[in-house]
N, C-alpha and C. Protein backbone atom coordinates (compact mmCIF):
# COMPACT_ATOMS: atom_id res chain seq x y z
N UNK A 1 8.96 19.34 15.57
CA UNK A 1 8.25 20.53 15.12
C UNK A 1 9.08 21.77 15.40
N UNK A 2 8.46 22.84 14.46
CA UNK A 2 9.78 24.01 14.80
C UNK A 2 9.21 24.64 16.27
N UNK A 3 10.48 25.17 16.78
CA UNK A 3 10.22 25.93 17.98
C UNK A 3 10.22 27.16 17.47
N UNK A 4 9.43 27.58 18.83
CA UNK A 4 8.97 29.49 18.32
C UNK A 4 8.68 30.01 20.23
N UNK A 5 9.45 29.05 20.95
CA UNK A 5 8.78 30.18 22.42
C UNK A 5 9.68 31.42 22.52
N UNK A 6 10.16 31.90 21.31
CA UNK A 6 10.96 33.13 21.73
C UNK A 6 9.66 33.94 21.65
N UNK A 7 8.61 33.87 20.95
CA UNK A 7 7.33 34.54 20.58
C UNK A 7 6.49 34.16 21.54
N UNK A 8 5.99 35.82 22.01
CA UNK A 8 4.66 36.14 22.86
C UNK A 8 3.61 36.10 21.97
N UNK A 9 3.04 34.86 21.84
CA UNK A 9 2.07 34.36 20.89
C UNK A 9 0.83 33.18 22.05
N UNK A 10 -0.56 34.49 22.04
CA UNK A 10 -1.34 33.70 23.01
C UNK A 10 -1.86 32.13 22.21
N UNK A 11 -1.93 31.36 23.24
CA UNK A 11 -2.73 30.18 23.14
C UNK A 11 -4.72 30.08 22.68
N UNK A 12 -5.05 31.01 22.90
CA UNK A 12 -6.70 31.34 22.49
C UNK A 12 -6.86 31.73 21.53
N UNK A 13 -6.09 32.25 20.52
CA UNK A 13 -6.73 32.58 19.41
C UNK A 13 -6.28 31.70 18.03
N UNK A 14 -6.48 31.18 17.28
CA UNK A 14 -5.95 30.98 16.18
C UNK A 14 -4.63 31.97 15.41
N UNK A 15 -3.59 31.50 14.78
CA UNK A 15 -2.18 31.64 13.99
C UNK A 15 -2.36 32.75 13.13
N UNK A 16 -2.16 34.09 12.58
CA UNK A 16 -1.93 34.14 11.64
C UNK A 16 -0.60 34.61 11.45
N UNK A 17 0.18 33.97 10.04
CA UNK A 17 1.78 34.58 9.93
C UNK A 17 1.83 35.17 8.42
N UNK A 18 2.09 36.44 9.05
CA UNK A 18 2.52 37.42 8.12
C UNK A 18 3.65 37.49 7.28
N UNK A 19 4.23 36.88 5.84
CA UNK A 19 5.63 36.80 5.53
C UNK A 19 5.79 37.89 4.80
N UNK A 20 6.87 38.44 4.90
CA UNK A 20 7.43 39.98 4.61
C UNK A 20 8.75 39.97 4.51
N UNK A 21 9.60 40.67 3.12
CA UNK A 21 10.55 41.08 2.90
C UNK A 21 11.05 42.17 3.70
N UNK A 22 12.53 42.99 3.90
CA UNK A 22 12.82 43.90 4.38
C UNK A 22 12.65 44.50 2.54
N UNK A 23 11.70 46.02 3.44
CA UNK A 23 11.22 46.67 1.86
C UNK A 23 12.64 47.64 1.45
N UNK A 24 13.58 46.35 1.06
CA UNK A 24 14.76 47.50 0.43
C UNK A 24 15.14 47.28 -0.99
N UNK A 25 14.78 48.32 -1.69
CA UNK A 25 15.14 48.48 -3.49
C UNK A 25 16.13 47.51 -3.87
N UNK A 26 15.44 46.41 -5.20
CA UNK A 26 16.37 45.96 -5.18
C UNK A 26 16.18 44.28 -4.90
N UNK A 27 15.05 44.18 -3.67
CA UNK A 27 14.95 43.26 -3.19
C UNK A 27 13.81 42.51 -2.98
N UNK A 28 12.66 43.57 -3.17
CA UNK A 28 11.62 43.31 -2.94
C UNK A 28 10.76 43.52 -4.40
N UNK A 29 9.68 42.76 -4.94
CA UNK A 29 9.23 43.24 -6.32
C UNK A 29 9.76 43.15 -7.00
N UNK A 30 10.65 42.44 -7.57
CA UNK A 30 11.68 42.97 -8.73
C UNK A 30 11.00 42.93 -10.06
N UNK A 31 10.14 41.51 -9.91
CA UNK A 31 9.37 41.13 -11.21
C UNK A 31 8.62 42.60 -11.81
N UNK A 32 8.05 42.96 -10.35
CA UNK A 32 7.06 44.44 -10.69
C UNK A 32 7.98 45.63 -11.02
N UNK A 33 9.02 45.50 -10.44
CA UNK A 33 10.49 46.76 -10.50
C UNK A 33 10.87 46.52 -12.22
N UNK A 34 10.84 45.42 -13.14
CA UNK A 34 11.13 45.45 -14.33
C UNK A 34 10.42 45.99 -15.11
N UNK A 35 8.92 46.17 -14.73
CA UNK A 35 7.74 46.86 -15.59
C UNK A 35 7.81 48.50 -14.87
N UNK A 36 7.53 48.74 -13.86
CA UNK A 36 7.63 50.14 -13.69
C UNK A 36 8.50 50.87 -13.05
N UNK A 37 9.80 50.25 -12.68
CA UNK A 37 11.12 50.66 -12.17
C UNK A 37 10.96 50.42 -10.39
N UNK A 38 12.62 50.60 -10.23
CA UNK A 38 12.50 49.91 -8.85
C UNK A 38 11.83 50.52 -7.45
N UNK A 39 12.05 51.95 -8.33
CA UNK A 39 11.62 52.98 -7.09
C UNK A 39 9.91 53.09 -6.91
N UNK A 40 9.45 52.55 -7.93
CA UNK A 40 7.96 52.59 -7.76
C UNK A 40 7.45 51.49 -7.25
N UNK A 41 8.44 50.57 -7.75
CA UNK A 41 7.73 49.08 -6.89
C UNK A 41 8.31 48.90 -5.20
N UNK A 42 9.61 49.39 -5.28
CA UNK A 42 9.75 49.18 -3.84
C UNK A 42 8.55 50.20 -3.22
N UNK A 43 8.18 51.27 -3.48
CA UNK A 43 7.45 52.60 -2.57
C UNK A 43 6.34 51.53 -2.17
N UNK A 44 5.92 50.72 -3.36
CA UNK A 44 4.45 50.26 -3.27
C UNK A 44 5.02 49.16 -2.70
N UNK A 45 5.52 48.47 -2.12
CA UNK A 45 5.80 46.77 -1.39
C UNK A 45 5.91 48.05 0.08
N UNK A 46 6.35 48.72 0.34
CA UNK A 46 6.26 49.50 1.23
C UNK A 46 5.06 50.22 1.87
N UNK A 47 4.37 50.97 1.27
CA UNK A 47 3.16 51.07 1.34
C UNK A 47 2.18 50.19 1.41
N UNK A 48 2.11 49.37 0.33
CA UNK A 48 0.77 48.08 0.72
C UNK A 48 1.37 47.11 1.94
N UNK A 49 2.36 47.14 2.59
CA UNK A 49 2.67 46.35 3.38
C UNK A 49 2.37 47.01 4.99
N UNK A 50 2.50 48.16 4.84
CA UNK A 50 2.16 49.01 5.96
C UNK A 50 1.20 49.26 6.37
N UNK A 51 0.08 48.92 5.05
CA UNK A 51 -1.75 49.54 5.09
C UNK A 51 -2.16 47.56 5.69
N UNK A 52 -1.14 46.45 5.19
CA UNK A 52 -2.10 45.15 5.43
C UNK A 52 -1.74 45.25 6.94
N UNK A 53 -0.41 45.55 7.25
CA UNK A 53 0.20 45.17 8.72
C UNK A 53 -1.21 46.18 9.71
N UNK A 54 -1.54 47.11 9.29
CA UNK A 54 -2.16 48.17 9.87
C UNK A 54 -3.65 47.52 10.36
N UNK A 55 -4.26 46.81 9.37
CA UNK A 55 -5.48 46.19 8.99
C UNK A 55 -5.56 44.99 10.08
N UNK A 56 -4.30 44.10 10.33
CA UNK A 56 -4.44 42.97 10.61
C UNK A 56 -3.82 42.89 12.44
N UNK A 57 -2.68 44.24 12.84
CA UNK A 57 -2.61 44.01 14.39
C UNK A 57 -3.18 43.96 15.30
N UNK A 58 -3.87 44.11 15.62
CA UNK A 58 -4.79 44.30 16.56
C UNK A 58 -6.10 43.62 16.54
N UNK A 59 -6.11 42.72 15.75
CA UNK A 59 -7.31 42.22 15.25
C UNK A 59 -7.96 41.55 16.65
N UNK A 60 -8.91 41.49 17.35
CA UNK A 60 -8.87 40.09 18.37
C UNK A 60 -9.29 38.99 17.76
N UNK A 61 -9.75 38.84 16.34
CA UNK A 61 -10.27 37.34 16.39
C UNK A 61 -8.85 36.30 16.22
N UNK A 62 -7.69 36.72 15.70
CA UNK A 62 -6.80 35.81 15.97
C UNK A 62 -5.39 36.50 16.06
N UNK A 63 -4.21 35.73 16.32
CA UNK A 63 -2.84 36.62 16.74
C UNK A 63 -2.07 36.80 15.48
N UNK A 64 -1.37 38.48 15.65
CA UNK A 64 -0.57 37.75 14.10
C UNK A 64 0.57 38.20 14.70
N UNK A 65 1.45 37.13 13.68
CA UNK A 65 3.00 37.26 13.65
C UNK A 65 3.56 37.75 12.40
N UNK A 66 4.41 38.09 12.65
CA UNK A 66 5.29 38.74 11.27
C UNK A 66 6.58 37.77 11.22
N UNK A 67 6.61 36.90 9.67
CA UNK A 67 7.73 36.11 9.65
C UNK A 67 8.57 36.86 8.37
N UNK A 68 9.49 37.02 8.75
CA UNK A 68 10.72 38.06 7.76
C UNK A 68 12.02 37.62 7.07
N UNK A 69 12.10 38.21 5.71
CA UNK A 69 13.30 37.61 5.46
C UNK A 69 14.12 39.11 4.81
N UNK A 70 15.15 38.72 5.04
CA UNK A 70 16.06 37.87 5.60
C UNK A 70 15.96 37.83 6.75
N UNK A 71 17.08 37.08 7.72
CA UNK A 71 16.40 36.55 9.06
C UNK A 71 17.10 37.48 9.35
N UNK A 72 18.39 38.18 9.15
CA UNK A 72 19.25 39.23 9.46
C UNK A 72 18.49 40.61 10.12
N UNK A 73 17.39 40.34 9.49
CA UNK A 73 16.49 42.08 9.74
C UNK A 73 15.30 41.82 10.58
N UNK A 74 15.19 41.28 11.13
CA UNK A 74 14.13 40.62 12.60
C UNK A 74 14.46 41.89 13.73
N UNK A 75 15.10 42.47 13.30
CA UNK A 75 15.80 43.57 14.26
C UNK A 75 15.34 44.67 13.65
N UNK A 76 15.13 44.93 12.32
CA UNK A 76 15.25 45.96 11.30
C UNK A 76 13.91 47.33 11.97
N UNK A 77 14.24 48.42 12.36
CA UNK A 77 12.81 49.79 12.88
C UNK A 77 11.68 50.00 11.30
N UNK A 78 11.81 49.07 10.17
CA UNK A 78 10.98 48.68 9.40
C UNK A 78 9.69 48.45 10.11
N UNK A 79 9.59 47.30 11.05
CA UNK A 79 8.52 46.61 11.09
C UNK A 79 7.93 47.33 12.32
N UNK A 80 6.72 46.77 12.46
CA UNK A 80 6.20 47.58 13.46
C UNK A 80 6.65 47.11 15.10
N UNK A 81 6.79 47.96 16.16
CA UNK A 81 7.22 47.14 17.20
C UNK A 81 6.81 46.37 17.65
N UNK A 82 5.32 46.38 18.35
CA UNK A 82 4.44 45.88 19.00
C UNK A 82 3.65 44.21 17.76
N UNK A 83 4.37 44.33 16.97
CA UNK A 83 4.34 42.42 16.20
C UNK A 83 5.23 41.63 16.42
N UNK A 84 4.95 40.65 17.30
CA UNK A 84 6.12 39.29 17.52
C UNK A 84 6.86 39.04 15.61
N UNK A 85 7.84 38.54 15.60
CA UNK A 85 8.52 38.48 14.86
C UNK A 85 9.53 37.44 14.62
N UNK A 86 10.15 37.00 13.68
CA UNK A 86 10.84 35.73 13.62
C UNK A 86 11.29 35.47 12.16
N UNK A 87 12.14 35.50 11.74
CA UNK A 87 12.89 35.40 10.40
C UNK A 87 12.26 33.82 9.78
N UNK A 88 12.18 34.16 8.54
CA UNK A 88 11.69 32.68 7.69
C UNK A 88 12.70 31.22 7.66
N UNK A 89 14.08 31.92 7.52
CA UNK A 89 14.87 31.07 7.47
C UNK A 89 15.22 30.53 6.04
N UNK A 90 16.12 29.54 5.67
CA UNK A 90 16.37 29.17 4.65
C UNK A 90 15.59 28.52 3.74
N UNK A 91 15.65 28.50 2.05
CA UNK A 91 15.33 27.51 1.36
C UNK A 91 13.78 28.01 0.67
N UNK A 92 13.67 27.58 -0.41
CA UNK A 92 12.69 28.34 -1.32
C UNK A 92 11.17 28.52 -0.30
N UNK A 93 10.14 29.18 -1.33
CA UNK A 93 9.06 29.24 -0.64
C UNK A 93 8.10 28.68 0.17
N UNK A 94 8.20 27.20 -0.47
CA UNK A 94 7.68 25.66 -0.12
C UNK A 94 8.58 25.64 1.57
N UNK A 95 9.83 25.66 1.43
CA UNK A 95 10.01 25.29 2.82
C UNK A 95 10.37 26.16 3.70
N UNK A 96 10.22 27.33 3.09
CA UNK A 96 9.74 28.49 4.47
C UNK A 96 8.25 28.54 4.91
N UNK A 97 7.38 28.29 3.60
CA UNK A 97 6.05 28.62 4.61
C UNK A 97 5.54 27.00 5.15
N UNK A 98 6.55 25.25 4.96
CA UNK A 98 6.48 24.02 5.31
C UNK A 98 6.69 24.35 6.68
N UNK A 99 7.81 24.71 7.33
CA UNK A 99 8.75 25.49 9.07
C UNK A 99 7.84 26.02 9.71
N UNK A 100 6.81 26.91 9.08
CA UNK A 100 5.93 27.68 9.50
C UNK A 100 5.12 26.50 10.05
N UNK A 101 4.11 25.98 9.04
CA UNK A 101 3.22 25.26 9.88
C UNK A 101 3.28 24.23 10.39
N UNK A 102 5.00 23.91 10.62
CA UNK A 102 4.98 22.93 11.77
C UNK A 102 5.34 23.30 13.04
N UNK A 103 5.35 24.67 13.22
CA UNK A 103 5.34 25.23 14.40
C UNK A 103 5.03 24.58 15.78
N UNK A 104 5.83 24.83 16.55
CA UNK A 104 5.25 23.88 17.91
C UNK A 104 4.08 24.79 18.83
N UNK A 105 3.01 24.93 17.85
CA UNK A 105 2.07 25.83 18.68
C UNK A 105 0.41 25.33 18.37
N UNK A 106 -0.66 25.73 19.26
CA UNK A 106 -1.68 24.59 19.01
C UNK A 106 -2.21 25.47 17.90
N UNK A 107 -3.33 24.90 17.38
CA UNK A 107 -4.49 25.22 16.24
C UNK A 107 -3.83 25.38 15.26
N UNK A 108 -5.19 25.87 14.24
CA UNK A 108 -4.69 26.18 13.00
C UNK A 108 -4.05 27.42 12.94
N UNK A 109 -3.33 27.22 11.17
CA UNK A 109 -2.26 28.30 10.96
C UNK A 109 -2.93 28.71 9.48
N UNK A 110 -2.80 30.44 9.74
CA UNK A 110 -3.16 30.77 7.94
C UNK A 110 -1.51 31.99 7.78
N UNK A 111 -1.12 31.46 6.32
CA UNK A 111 0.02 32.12 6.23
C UNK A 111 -0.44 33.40 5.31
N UNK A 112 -0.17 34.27 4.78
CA UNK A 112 -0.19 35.23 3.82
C UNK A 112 0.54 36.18 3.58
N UNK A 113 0.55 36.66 2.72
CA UNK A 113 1.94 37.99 2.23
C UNK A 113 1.80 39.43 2.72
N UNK A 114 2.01 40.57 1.90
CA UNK A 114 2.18 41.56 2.67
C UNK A 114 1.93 42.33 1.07
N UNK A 115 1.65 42.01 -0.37
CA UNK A 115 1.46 42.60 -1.29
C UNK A 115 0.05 42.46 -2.26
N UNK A 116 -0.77 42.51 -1.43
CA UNK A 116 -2.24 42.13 -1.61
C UNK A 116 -2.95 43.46 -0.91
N UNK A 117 -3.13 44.61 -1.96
CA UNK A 117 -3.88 45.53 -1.53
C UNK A 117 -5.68 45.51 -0.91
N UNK A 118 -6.26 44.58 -1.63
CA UNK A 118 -7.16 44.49 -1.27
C UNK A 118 -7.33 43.86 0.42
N UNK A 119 -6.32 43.31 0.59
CA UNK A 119 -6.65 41.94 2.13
C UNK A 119 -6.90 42.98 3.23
N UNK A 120 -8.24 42.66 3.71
CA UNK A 120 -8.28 42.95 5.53
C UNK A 120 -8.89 42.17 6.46
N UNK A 121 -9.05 42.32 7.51
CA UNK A 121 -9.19 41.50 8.28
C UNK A 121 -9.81 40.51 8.52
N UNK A 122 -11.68 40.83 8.08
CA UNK A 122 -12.39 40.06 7.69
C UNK A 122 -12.12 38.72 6.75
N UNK A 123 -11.33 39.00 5.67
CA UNK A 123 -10.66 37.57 5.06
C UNK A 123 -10.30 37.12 5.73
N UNK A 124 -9.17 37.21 6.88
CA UNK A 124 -8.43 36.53 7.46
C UNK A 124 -9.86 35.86 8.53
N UNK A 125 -10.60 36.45 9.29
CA UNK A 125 -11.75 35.51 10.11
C UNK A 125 -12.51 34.63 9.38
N UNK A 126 -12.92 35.08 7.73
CA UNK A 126 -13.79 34.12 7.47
C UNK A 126 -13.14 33.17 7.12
N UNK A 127 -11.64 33.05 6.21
CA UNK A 127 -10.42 31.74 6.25
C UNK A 127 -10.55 30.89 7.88
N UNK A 128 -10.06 31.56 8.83
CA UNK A 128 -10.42 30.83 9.91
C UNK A 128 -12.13 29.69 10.39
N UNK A 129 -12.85 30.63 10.02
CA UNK A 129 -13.99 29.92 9.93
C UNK A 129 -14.32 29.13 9.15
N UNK A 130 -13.87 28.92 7.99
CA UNK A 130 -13.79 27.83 7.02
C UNK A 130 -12.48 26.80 7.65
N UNK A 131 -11.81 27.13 8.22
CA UNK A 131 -10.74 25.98 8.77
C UNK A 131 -11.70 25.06 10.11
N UNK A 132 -12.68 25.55 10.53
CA UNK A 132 -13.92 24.98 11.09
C UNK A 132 -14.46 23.90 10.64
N UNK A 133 -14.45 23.62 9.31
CA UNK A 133 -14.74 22.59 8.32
C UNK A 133 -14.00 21.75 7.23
N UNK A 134 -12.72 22.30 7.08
CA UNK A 134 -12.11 21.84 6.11
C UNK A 134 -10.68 21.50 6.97
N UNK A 135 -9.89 20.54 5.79
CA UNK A 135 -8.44 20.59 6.43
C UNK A 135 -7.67 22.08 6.12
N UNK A 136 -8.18 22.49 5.11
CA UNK A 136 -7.22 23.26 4.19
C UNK A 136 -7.99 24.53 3.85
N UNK A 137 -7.47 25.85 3.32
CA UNK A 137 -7.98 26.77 3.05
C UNK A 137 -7.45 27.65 1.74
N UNK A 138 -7.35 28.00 0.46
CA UNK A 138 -6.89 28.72 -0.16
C UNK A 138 -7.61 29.99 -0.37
N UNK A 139 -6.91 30.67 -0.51
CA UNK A 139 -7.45 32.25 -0.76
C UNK A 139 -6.67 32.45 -2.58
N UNK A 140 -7.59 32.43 -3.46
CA UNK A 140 -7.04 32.05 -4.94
C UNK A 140 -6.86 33.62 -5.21
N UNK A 141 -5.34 33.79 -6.29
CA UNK A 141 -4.73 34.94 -6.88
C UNK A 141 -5.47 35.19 -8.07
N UNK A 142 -6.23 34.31 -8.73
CA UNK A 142 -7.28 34.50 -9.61
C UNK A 142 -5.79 33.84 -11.39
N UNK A 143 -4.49 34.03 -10.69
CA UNK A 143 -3.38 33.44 -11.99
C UNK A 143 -2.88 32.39 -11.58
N UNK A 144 -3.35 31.41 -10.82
CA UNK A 144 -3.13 30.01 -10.95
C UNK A 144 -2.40 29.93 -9.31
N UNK A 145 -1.84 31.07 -8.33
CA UNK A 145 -1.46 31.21 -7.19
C UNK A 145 -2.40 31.26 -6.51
N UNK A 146 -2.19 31.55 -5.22
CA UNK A 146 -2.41 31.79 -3.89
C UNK A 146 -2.30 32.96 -3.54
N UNK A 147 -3.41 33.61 -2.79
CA UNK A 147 -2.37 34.59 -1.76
C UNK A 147 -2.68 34.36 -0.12
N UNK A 148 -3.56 33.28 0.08
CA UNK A 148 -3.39 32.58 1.22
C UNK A 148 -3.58 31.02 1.39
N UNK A 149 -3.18 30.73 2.30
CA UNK A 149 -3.17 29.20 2.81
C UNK A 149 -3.15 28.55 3.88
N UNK A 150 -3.92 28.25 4.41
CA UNK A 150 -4.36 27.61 5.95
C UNK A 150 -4.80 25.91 6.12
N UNK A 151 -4.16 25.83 7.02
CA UNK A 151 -4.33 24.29 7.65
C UNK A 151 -5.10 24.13 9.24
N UNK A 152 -5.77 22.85 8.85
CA UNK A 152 -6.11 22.95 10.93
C UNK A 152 -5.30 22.22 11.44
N UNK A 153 -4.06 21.02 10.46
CA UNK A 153 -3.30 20.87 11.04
C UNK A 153 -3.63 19.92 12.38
N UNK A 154 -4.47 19.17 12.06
CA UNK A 154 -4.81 18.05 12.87
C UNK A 154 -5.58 17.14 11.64
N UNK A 155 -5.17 15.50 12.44
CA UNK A 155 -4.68 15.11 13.42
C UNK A 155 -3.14 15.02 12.96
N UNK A 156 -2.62 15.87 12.09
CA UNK A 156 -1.07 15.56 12.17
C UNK A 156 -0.96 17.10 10.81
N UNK A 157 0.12 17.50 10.89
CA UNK A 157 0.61 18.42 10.05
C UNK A 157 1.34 17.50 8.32
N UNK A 158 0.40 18.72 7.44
CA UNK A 158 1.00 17.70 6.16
C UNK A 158 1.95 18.46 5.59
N UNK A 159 2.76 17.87 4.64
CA UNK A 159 3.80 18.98 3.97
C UNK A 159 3.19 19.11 2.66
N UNK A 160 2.24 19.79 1.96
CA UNK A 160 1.74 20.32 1.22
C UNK A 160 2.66 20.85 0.24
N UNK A 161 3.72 21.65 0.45
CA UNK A 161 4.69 22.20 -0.46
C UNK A 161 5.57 21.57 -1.48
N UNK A 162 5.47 20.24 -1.00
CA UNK A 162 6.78 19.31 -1.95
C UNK A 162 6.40 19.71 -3.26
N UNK A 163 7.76 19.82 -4.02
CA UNK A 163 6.88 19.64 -5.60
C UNK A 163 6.37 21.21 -6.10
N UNK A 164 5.71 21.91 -5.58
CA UNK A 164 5.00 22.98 -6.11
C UNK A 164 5.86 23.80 -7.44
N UNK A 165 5.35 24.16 -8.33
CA UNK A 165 5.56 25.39 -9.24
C UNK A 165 5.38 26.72 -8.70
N UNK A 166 6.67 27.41 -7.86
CA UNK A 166 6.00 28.49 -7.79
C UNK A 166 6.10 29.63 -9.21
N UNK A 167 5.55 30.46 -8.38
CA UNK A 167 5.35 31.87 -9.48
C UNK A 167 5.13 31.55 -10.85
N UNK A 168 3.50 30.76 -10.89
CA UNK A 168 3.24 30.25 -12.21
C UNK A 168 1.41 29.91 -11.97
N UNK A 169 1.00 29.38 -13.36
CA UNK A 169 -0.56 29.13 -12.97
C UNK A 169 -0.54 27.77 -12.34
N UNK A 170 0.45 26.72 -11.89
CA UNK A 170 0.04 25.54 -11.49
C UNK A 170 0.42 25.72 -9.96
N UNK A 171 0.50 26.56 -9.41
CA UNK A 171 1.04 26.65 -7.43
C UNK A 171 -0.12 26.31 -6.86
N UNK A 172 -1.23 26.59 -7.59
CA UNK A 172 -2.76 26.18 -6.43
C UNK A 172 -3.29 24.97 -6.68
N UNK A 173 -2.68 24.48 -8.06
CA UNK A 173 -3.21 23.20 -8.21
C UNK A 173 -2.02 22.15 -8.13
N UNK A 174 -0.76 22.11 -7.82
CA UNK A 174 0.03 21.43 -7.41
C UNK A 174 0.33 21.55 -5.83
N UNK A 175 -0.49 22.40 -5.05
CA UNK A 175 -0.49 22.25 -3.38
C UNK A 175 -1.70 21.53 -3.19
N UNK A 176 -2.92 21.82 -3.95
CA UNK A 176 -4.30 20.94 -3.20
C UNK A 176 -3.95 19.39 -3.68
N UNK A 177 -2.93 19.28 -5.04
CA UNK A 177 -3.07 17.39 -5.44
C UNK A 177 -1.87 17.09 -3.62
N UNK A 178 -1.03 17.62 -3.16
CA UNK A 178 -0.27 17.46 -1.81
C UNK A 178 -1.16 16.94 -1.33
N UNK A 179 -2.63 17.07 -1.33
CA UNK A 179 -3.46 17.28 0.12
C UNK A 179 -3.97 15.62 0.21
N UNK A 180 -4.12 15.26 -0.99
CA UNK A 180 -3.97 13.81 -1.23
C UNK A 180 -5.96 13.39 -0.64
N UNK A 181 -6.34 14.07 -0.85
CA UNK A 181 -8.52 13.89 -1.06
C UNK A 181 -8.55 15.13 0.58
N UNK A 182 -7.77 15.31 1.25
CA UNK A 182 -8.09 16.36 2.12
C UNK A 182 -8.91 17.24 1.77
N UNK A 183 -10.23 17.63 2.88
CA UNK A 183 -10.96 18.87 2.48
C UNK A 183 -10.63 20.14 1.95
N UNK A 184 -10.77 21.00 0.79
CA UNK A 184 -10.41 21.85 0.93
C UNK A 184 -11.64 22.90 0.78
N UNK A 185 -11.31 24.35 1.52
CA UNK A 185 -12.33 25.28 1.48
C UNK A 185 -11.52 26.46 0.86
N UNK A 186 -12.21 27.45 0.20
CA UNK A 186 -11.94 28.37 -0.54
C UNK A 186 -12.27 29.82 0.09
N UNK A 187 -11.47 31.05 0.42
CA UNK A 187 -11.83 31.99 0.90
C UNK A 187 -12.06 32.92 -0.47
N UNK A 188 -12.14 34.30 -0.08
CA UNK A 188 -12.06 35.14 -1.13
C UNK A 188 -10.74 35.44 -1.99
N UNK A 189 -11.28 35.23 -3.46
CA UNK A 189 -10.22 35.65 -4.44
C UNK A 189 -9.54 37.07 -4.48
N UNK A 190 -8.75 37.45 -4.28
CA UNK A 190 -7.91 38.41 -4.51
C UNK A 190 -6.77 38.60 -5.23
N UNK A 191 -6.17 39.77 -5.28
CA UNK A 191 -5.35 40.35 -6.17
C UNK A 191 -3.76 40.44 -5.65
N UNK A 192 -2.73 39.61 -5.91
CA UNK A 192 -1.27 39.79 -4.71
C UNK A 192 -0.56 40.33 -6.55
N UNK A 193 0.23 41.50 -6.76
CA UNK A 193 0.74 42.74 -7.43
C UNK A 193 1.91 41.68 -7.88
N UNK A 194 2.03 41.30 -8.67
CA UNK A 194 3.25 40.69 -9.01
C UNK A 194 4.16 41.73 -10.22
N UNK A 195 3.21 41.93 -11.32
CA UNK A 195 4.19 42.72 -12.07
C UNK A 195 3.55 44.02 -13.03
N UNK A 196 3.34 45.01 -13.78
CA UNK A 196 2.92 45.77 -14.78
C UNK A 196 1.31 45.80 -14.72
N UNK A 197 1.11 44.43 -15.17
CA UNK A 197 -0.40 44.28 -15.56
C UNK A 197 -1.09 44.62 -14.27
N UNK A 198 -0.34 43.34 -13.31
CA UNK A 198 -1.43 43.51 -12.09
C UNK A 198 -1.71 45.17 -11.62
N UNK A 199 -0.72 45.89 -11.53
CA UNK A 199 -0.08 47.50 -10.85
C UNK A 199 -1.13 48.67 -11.84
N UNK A 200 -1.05 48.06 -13.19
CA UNK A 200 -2.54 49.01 -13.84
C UNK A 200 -3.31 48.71 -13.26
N UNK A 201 -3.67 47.65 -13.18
CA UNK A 201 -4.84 46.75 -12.93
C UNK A 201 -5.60 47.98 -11.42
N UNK A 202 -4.98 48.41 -10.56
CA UNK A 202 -5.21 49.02 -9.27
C UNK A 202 -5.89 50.23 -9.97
N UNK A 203 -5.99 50.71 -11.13
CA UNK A 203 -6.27 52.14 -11.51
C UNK A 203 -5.29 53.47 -11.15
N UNK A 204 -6.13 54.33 -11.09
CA UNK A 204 -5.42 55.76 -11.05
C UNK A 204 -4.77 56.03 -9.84
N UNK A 205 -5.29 55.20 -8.97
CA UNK A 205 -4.60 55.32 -7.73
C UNK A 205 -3.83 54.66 -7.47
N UNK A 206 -3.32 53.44 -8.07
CA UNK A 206 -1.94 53.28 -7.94
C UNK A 206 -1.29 51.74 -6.43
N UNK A 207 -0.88 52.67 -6.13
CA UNK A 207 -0.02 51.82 -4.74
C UNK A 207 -0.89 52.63 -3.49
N UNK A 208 -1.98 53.52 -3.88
CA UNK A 208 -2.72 54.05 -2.41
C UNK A 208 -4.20 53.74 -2.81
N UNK A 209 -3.76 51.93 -2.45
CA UNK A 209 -5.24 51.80 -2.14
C UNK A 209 -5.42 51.16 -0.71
N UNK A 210 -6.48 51.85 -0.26
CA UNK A 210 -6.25 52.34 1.10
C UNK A 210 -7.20 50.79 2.02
């Protein structure tokens, strides 16, 4: 299982890991940077990432971590100080957020992004509370994705990721056939900004929704 005791990560609460780009033009959004240019999509991967991180530190019902890529910027005065931290590491999406939940740490794990204006905290407890009952948890993008995913990860960790389509309508239904008849429970549907449509979609206000 992966190691992680470089992280001050308590034992009492349930996982959550935060995955996050370093928000630099260019690098982050691009899909969304082709519809309304780069400088508007990076501001907003910047901004909505600052309002979820804001929403979710301090939470007590469970711990969060911030997992970052590149692993180079784990160092980067981007992120906030006071969030344990730890680079994703190599290899597409499937086997950065696979590393994740084989973590050598107890309970369940819920992973999620950092470009989902709507997400606060409350999603993240009632996902946990549904991991109370189920093996599995999706939080549906409403376009065939995810914008979360949780395991309880007993009595053994599955690799769910093999195989997946990402960035398409089959990613939520090519991770639950992984699960192979495993329970699955459903949190709230939300909105993760991928490109043009979704970015109207927010209204007049834009990238400040608060």
């Amino acid at each position: 299982m992966g190691r992680v005791e470089h992280l001050k990560i308590s034992c009492g609460r349930p996982l959550l890991v935060v995955m996050a780009k370093e928000p630099r033009m260019g690098r982050v959004k691009t899909r969304l940077g082709r519809d309304v240019g780069a400088v508007q999509a990076t501001a907003f991967y910047r901004f909505t990432m600052g309002n979820v991180l804001r929403r979710l530190r301090c939470d007590p019902r469970f711990e969060t971590v911030l997992a970052v890529a590149p692993d180079a910027a784990v160092g980067s005065p981007q992120w906030p100080a006071h969030i344990p931290r730890v680079g994703q590491g190599p290899g597409d999406l499937g086997a950065r957020m696979g590393r994740i939940m084989d973590w050598d740490v107890r309970g369940p794990i819920i992973i999620v992004g950092t470009d989902i204006p709507g997400l606060r905290a409350g999603h993240i407890a009632d996902a946990f509370r549904l991991l109370g009952r189920y093996d599995a948890v999706f939080g549906s993008a409403g376009d065939g994705g995810y914008w979360l995913v949780g395991l309880r990860r007993t009595p053994r960790v599955l690799n769910i990721f093999e195989g997946v389509r990402w960035s398409g309508p089959h990613a939520l239904g090519d991770t639950i056939a992984n699960l192979k008849g495993r329970s699955v429970g459903f949190a709230a549907t939300l909105t993760d900004v991928d490109d043009g449509v979704d970015f109207g979609a927010l209204g007049a206000a834009g990238a400040r929704v608060v």
